[in-house]
Structure formats: structure tokens, C-alpha cells
N, C-alpha and C. Protein backbone atom coordinates (compact mmCIF):
# COMPACT_ATOMS: atom_id res chain seq x y z
N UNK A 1 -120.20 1.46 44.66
CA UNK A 1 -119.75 2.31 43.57
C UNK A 1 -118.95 3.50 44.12
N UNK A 2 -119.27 3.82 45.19
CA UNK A 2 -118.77 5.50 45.39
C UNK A 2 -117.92 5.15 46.65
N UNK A 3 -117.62 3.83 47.10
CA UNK A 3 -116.34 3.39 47.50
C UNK A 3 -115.12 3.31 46.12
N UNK A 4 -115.71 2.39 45.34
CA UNK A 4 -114.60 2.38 43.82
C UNK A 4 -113.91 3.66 43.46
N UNK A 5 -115.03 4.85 43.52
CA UNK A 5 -114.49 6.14 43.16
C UNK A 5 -113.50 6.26 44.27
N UNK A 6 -113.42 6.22 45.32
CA UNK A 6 -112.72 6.83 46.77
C UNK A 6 -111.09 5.74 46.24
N UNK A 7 -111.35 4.68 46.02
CA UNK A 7 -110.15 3.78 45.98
C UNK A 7 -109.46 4.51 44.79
N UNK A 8 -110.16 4.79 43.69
CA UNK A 8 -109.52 5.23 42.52
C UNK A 8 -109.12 6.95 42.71
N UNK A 9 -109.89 7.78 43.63
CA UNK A 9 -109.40 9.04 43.58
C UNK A 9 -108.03 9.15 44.44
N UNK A 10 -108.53 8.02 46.08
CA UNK A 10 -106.39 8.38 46.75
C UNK A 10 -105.34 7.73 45.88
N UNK A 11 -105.57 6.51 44.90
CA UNK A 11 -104.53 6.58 43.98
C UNK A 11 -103.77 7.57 43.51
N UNK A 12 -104.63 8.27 42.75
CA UNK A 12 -103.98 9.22 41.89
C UNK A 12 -104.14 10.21 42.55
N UNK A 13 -104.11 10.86 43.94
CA UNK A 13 -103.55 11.25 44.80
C UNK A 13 -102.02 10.61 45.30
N UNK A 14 -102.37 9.96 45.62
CA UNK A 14 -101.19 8.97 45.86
C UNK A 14 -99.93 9.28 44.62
N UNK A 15 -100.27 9.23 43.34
CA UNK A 15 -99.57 8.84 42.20
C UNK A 15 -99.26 10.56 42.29
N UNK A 16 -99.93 11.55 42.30
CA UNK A 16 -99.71 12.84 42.28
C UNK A 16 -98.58 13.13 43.34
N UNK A 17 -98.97 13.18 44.45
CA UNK A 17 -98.02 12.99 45.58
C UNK A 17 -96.58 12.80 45.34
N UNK A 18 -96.70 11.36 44.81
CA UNK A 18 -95.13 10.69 44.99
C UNK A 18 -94.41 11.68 43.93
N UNK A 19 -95.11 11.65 42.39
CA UNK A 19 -94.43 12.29 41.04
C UNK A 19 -94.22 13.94 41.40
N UNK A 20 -94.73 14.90 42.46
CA UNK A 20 -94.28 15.75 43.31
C UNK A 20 -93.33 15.94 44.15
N UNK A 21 -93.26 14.52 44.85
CA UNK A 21 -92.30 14.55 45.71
C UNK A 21 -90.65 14.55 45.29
N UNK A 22 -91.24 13.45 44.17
CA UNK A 22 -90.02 13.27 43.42
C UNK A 22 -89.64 14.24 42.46
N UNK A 23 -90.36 14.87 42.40
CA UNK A 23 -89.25 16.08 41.01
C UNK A 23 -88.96 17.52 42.09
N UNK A 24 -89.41 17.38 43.59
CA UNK A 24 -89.18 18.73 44.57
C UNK A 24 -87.34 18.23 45.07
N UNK A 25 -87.07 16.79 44.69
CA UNK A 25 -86.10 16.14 45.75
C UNK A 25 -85.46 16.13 44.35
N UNK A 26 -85.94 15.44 43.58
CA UNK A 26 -84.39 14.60 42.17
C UNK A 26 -84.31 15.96 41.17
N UNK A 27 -85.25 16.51 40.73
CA UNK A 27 -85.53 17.65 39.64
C UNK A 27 -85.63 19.29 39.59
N UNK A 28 -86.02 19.14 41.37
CA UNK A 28 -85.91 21.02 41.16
C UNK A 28 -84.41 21.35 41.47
N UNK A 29 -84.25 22.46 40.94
CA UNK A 29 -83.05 23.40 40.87
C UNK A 29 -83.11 24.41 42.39
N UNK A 30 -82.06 23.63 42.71
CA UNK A 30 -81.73 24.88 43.81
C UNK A 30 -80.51 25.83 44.06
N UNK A 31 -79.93 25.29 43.12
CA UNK A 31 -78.77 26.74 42.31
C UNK A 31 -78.49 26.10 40.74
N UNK A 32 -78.09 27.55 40.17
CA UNK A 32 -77.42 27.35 38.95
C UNK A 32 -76.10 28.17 39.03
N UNK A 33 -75.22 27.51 37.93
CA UNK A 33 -73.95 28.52 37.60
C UNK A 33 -72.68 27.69 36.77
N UNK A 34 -71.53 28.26 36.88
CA UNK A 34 -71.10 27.34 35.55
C UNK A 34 -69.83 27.41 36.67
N UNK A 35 -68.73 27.01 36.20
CA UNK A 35 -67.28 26.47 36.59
C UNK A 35 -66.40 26.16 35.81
N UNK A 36 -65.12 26.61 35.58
CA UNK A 36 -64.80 26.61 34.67
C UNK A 36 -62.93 26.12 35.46
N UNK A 37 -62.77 24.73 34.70
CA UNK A 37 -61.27 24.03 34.47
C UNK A 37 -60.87 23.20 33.99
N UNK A 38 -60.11 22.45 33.97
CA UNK A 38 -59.68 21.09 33.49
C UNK A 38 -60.19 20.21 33.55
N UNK A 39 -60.97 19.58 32.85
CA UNK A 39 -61.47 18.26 32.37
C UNK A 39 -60.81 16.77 32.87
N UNK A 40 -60.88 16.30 33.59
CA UNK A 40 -60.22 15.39 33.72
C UNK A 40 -60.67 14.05 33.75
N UNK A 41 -61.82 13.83 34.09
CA UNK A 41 -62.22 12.86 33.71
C UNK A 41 -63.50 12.42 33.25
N UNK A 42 -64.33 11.54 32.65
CA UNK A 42 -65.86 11.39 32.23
C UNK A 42 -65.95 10.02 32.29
N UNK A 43 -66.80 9.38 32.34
CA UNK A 43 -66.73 7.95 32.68
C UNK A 43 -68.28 8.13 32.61
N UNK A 44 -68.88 6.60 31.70
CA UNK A 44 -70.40 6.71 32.15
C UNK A 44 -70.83 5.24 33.31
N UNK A 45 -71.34 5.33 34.00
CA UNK A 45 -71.29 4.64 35.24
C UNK A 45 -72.67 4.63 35.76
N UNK A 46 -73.12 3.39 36.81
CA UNK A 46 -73.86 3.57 37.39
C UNK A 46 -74.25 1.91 38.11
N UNK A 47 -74.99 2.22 39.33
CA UNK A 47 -75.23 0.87 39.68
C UNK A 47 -76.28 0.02 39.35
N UNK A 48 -76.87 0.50 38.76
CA UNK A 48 -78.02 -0.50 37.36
C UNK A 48 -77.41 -0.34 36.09
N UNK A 49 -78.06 -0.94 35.89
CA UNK A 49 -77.61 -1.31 33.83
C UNK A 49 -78.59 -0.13 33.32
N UNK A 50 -79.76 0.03 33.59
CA UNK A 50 -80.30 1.09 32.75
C UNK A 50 -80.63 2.50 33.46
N UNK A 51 -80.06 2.86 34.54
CA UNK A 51 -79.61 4.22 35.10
C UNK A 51 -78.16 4.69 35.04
N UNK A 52 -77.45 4.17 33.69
CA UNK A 52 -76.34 4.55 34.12
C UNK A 52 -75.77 6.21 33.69
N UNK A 53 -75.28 6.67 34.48
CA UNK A 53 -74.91 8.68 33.66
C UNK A 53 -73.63 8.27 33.82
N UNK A 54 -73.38 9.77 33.13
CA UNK A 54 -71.86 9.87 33.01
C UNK A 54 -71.80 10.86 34.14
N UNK A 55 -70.16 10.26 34.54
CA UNK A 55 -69.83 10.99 35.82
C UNK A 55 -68.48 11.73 35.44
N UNK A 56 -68.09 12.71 36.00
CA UNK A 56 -67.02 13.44 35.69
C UNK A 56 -66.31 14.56 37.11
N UNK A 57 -64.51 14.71 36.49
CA UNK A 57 -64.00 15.24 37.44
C UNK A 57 -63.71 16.32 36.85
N UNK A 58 -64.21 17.88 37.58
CA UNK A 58 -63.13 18.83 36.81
C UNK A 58 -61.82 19.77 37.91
N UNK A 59 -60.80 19.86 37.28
CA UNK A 59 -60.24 20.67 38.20
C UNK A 59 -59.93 21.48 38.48
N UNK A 60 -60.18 22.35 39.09
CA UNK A 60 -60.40 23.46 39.37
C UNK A 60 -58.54 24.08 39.65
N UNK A 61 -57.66 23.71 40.11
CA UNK A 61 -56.64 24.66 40.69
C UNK A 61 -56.16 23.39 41.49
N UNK A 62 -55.23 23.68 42.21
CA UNK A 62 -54.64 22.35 42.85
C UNK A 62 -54.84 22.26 44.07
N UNK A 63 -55.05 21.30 44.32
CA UNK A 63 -55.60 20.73 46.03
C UNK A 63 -57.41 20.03 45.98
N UNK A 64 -57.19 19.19 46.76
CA UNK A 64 -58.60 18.73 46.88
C UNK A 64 -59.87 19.17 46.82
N UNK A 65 -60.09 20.67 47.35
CA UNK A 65 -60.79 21.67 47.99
C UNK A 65 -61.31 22.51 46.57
N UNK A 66 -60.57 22.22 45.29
CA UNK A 66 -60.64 22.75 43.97
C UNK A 66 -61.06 21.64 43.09
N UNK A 67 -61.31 20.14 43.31
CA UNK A 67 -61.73 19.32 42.16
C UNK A 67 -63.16 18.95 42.67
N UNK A 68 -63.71 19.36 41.50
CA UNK A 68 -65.84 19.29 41.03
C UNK A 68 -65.64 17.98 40.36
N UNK A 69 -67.00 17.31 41.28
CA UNK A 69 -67.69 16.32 40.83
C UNK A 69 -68.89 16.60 40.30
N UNK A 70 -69.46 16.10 39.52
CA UNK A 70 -70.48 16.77 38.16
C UNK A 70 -71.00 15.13 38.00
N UNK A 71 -72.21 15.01 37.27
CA UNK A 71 -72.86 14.58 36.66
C UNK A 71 -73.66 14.84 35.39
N UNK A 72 -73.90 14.01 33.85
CA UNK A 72 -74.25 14.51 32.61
C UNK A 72 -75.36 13.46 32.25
N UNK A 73 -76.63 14.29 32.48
CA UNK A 73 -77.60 13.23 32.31
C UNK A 73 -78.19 13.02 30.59
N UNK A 74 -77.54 14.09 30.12
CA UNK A 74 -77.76 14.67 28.49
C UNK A 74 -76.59 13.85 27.74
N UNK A 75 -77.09 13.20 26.78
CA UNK A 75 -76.16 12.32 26.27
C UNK A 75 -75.54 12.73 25.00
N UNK A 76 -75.91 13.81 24.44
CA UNK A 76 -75.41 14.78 23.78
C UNK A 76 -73.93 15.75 23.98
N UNK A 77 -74.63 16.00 25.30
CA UNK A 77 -73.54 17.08 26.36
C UNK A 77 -72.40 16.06 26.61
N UNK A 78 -72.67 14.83 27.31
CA UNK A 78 -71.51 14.07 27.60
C UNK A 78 -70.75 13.12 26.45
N UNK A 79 -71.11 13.09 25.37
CA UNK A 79 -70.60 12.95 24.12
C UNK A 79 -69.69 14.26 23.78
N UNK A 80 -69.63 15.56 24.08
CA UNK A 80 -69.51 16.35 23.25
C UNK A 80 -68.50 16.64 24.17
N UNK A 81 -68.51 16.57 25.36
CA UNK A 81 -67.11 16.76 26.71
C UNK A 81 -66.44 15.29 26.74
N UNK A 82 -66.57 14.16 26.26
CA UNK A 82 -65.94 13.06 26.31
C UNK A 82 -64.77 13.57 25.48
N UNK A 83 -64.89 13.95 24.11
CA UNK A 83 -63.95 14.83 23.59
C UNK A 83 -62.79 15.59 24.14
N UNK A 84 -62.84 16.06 25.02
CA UNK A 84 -62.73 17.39 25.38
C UNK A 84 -61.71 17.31 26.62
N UNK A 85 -61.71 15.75 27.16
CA UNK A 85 -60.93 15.58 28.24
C UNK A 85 -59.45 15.91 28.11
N UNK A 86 -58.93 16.28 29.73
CA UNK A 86 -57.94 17.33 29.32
C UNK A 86 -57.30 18.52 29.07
N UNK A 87 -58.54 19.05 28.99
CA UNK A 87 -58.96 20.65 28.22
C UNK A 87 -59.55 20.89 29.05
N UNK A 88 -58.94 22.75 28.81
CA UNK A 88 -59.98 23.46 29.92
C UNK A 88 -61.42 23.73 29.42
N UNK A 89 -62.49 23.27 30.04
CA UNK A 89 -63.70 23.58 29.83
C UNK A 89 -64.71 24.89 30.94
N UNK A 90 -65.75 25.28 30.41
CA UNK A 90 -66.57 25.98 31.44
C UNK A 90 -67.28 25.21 31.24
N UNK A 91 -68.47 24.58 32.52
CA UNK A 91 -69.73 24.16 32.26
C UNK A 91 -70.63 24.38 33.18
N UNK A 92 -71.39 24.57 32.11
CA UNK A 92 -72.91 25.69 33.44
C UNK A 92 -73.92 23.95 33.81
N UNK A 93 -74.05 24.43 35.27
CA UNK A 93 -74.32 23.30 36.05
C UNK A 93 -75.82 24.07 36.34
N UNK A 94 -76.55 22.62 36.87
CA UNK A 94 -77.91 22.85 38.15
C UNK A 94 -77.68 22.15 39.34
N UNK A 95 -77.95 22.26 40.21
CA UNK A 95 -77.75 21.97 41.65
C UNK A 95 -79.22 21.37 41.98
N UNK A 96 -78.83 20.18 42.77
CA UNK A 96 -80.72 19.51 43.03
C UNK A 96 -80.26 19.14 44.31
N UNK A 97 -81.10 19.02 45.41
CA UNK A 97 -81.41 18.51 46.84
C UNK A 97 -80.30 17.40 46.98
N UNK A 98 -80.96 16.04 45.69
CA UNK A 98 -80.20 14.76 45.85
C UNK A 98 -79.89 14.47 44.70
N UNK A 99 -79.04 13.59 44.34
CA UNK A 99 -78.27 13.03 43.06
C UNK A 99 -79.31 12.22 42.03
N UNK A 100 -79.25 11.47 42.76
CA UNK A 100 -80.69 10.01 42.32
C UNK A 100 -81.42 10.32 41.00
N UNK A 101 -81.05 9.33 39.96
CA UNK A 101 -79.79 8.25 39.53
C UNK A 101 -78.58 9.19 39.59
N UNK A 102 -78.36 10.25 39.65
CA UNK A 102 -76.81 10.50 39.53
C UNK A 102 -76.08 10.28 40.82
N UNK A 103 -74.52 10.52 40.43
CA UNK A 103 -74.12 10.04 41.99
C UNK A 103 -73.76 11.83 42.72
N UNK A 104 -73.78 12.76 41.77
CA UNK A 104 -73.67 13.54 42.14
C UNK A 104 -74.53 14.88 42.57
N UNK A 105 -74.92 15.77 43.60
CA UNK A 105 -76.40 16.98 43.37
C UNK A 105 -76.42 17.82 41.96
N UNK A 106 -74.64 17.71 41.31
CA UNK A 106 -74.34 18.71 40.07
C UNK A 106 -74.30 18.45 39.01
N UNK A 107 -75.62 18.46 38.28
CA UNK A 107 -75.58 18.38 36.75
C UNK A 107 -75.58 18.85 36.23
N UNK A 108 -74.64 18.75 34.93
CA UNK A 108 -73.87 19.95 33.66
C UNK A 108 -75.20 20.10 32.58
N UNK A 109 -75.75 21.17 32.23
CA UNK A 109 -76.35 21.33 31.40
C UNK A 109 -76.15 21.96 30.09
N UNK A 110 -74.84 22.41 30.03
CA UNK A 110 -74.41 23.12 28.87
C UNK A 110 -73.08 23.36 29.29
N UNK A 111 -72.11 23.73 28.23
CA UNK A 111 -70.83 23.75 28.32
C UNK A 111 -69.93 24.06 27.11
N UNK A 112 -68.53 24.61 27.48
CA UNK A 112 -68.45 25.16 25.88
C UNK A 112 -66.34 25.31 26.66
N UNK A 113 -65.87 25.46 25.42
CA UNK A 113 -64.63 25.19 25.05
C UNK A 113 -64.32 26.61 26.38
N UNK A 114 -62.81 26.78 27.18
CA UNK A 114 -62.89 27.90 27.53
C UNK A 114 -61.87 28.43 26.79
N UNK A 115 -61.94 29.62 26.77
CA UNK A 115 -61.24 30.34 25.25
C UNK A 115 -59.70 30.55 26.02
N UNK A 116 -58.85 30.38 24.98
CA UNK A 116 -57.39 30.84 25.17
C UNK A 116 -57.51 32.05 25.44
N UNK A 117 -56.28 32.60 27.00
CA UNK A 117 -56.05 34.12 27.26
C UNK A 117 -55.06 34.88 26.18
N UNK A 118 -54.56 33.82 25.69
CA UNK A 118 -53.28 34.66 25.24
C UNK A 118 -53.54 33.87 23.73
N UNK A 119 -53.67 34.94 22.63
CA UNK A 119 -54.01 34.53 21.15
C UNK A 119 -52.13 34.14 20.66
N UNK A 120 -51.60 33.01 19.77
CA UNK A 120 -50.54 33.16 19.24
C UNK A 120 -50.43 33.47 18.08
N UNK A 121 -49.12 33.81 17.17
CA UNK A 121 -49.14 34.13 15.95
C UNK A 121 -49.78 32.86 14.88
N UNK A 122 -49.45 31.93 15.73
CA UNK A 122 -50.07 30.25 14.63
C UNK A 122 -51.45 30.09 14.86
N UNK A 123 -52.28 31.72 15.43
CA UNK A 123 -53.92 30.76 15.19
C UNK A 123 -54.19 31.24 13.77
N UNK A 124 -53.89 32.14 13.29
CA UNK A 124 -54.55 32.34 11.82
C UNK A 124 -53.79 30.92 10.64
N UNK A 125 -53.27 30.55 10.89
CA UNK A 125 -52.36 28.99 9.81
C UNK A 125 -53.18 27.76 10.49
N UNK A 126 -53.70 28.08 11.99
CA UNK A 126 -54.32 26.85 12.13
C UNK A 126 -55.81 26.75 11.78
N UNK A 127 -56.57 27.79 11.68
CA UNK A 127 -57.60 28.33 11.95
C UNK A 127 -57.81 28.04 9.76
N UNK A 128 -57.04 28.48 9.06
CA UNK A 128 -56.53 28.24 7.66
C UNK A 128 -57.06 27.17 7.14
N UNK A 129 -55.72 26.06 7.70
CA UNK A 129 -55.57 24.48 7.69
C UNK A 129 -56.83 23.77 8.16
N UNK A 130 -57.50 24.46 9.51
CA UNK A 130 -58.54 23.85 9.55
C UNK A 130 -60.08 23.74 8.75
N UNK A 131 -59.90 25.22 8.20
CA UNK A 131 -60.84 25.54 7.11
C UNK A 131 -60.78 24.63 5.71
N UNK A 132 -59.50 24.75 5.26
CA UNK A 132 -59.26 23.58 4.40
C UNK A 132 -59.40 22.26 4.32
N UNK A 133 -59.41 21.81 5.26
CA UNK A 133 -59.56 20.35 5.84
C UNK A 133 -60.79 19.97 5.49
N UNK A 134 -61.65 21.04 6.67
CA UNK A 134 -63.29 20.92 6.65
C UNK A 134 -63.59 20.88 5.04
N UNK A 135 -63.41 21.88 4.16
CA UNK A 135 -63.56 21.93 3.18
C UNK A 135 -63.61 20.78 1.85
N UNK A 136 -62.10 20.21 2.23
CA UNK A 136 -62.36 19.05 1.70
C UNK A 136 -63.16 17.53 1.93
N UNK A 137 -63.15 17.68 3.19
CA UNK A 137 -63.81 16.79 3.99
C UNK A 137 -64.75 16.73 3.33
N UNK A 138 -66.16 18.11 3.34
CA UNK A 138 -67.01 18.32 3.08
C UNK A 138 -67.12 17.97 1.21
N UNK A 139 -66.35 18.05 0.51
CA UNK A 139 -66.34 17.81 -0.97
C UNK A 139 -66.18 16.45 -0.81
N UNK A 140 -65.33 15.71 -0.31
CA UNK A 140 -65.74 14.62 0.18
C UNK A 140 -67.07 13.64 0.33
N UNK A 141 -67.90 13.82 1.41
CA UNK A 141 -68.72 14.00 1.85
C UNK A 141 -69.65 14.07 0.53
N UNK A 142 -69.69 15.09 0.09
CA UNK A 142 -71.05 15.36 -1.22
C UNK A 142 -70.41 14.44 -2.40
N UNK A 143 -69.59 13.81 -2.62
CA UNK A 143 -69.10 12.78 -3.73
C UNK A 143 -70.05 11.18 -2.98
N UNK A 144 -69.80 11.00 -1.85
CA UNK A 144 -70.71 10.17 -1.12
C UNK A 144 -72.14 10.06 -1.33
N UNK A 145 -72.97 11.56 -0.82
CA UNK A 145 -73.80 11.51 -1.09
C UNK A 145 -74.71 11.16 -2.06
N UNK A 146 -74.04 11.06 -3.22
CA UNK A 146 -75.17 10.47 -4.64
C UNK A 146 -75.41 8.97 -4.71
N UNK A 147 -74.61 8.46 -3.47
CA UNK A 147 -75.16 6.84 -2.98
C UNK A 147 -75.77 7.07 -1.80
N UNK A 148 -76.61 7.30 -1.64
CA UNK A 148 -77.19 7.55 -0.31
C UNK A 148 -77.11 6.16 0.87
N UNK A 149 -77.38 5.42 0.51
CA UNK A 149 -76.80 4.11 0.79
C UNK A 149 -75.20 3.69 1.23
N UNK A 150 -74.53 3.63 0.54
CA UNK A 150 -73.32 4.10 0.99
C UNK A 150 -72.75 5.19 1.63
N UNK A 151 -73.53 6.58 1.60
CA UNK A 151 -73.40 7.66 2.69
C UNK A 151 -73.67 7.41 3.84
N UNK A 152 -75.05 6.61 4.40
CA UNK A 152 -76.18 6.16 5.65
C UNK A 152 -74.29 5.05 6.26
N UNK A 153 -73.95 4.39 5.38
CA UNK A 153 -73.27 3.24 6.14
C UNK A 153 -71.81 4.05 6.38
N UNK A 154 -71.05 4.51 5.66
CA UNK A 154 -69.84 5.14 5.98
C UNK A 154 -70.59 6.22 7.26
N UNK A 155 -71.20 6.98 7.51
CA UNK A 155 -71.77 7.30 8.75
C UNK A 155 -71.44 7.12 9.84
N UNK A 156 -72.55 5.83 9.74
CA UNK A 156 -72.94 5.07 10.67
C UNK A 156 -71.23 4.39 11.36
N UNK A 157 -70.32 3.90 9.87
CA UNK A 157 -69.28 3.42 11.04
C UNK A 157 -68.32 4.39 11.75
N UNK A 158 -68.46 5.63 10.78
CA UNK A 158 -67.64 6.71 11.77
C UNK A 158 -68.51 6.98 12.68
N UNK A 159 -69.73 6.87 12.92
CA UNK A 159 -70.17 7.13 14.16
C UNK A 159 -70.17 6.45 15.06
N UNK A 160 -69.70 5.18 14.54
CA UNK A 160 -69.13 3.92 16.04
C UNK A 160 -67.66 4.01 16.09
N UNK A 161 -66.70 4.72 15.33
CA UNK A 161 -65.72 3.92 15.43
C UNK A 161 -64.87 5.64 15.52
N UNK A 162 -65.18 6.93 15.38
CA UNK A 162 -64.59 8.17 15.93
C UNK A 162 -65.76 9.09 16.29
N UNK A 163 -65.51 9.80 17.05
CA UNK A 163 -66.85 10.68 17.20
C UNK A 163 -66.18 12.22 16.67
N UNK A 164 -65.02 12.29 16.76
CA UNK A 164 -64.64 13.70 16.50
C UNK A 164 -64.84 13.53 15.35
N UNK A 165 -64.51 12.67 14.19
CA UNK A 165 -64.66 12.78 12.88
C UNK A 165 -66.60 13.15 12.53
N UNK A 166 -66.73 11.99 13.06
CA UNK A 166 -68.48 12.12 13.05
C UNK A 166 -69.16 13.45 13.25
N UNK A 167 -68.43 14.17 14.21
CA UNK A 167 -68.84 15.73 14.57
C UNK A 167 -68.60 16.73 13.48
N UNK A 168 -67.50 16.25 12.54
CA UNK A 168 -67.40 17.12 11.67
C UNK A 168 -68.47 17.13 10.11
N UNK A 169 -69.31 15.49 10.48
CA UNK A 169 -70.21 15.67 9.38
C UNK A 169 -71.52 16.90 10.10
N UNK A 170 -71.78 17.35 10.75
CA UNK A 170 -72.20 18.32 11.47
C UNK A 170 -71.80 19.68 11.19
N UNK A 171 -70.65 19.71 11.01
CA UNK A 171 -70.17 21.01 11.14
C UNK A 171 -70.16 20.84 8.76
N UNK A 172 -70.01 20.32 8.57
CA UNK A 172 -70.45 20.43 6.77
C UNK A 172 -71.64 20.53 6.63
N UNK A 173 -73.02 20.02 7.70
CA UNK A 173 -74.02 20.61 7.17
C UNK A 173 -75.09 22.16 7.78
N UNK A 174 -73.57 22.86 8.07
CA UNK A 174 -74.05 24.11 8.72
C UNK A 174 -73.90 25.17 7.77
């Protein structure tokens, strides 16, 4: 009996151990901070079928020595910068020992549009137009809703078939 206990206590020693080892190496943070440039690429990737992340390039300024490799283990976040490619972005990163599943130590944890330096006379007409849009969209939208059924499915295919549109049923229920 009090061998059984000994086999069953270095297990979960054992099991403690490893699930330690592994979040000091894949999970702790050993810097944070953000970076902020051009978007250039996102791709979701990986060498299993069910570890795959999205991987991404940003660029910093020109020359080799200026383009960040990143990783997006948040599938939210890398939905929301898939968008976005192209564009200058900031995105606040964590830094880990090793990549594993990612291919990279730098994963984006948050991130956000980086703002124009120089405002033009056409943001208040765009800023307008875009209000209007939403607006109707959104009247739209609530003519739908009294089929709820037919709301759930028009959804569902803008949510397979555009995501920027899909983002804007989001932004009607704010």
C-alpha cells in the first residue's frame, strides 16, 4: 500500500515538475513592449494541423535589421490585424525564453491602429460618410432582426465570407 502511495505521489511530482517547467520556458514573460510599423504580412501556419498560429512580419524602417517577426496566439487579435495588413500598426508584444508552438519568442498581445501625424481637411467628410454608412447599416441590421432566424444566417455568411463587414455588426451593437 504505501509503495502505491510513493508511485502515485512522484507522478504528480513528476506531472508538477514538467507543467512548471513548461510554462518557466513556453509562458513566462521575460520582456514586454509594443513596436510600432507596417504590417506586412500575417499568415496562420504551423507544422501540425492543430498547433497552427498566425505568424507575421512588421516593418519597421528599411533594411533587414528593422523587420519584426511576431507571433498571434489570440485568434481574436489575429483576426483583427489580418485586416489591417499594409497599415501602420503598434502592437504591444511579450517576449518568452522559446517560441513552442510559435515559431517566434514574440507574441502580440494587443494592438491598435497607429494614428495619422498629420490630420487632413477630408477627415471630418470621411469621418461623416462613415457615420452614415454605419448608421444605415445599423437600420439595416434592426429590419433583420424581427426574423431572428434569418438575422443568425445572414451573420453567419458575412462572417465566412467578409470579416470587415462582420466587424461592423459589432460596432452597431455598441
Amino acid at each position: 500500500m504505501k509503495e502505491k502511495v510513493n508511485q502515485i505521489v512522484i507522478v504528480l511530482v513528476v506531472i508538477f515538475f514538467s507543467y512548471g517547467l513548461k510554462w518557466s520556458l513556453f509562458d513566462f514573460n521575460i520582456s514586454a513592449g509594443k513596436r510600432v510599423g507596417n504590417l506586412v504580412k500575417l499568415s496562420k501556419k504551423g507544422r501540425f494541423l492543430f498547433l497552427k498560429t498566425w505568424e507575421g512580419t512588421l516593418d519597421e524602417g528599411s533594411g533587414d535589421k528593422l523587420t519584426y517577426y511576431f507571433s498571434v496566439r489570440n485568434e481574436k487579435v489575429a483576426q483583427e490585424l489580418y485586416s489591417y495588413q499594409g497599415k501602420q500598426v503598434t502592437l504591444y508584444y511579450e517576449q518568452h525564453f522559446f517560441g513552442w508552438p510559435r515559431e517566434t519568442n514574440y507574441e502580440i498581445v494587443a494592438w491598435k491602429p497607429k494614428d495619422p501625424e498629420i490630420v487632413d481637411d477630408s477627415t471630418s467628410l470621411k469621418v461623416a460618410v462613415s457615420e452614415v454608412s454605419r448608421t444605415l447599416f445599423c437600420s439595416f441590421l434592426g429590419a433583420l432582426y424581427k426574423d431572428k432566424g434569418l438575422y443568425a444566417k445572414v451573420k453567419d455568411f458575412v462572417k465566412s465570407e467578409n470579416m470587415y463587414v462582420y466587424k461592423q455588426y459589432d460596432r452597431c451593437n455598441q
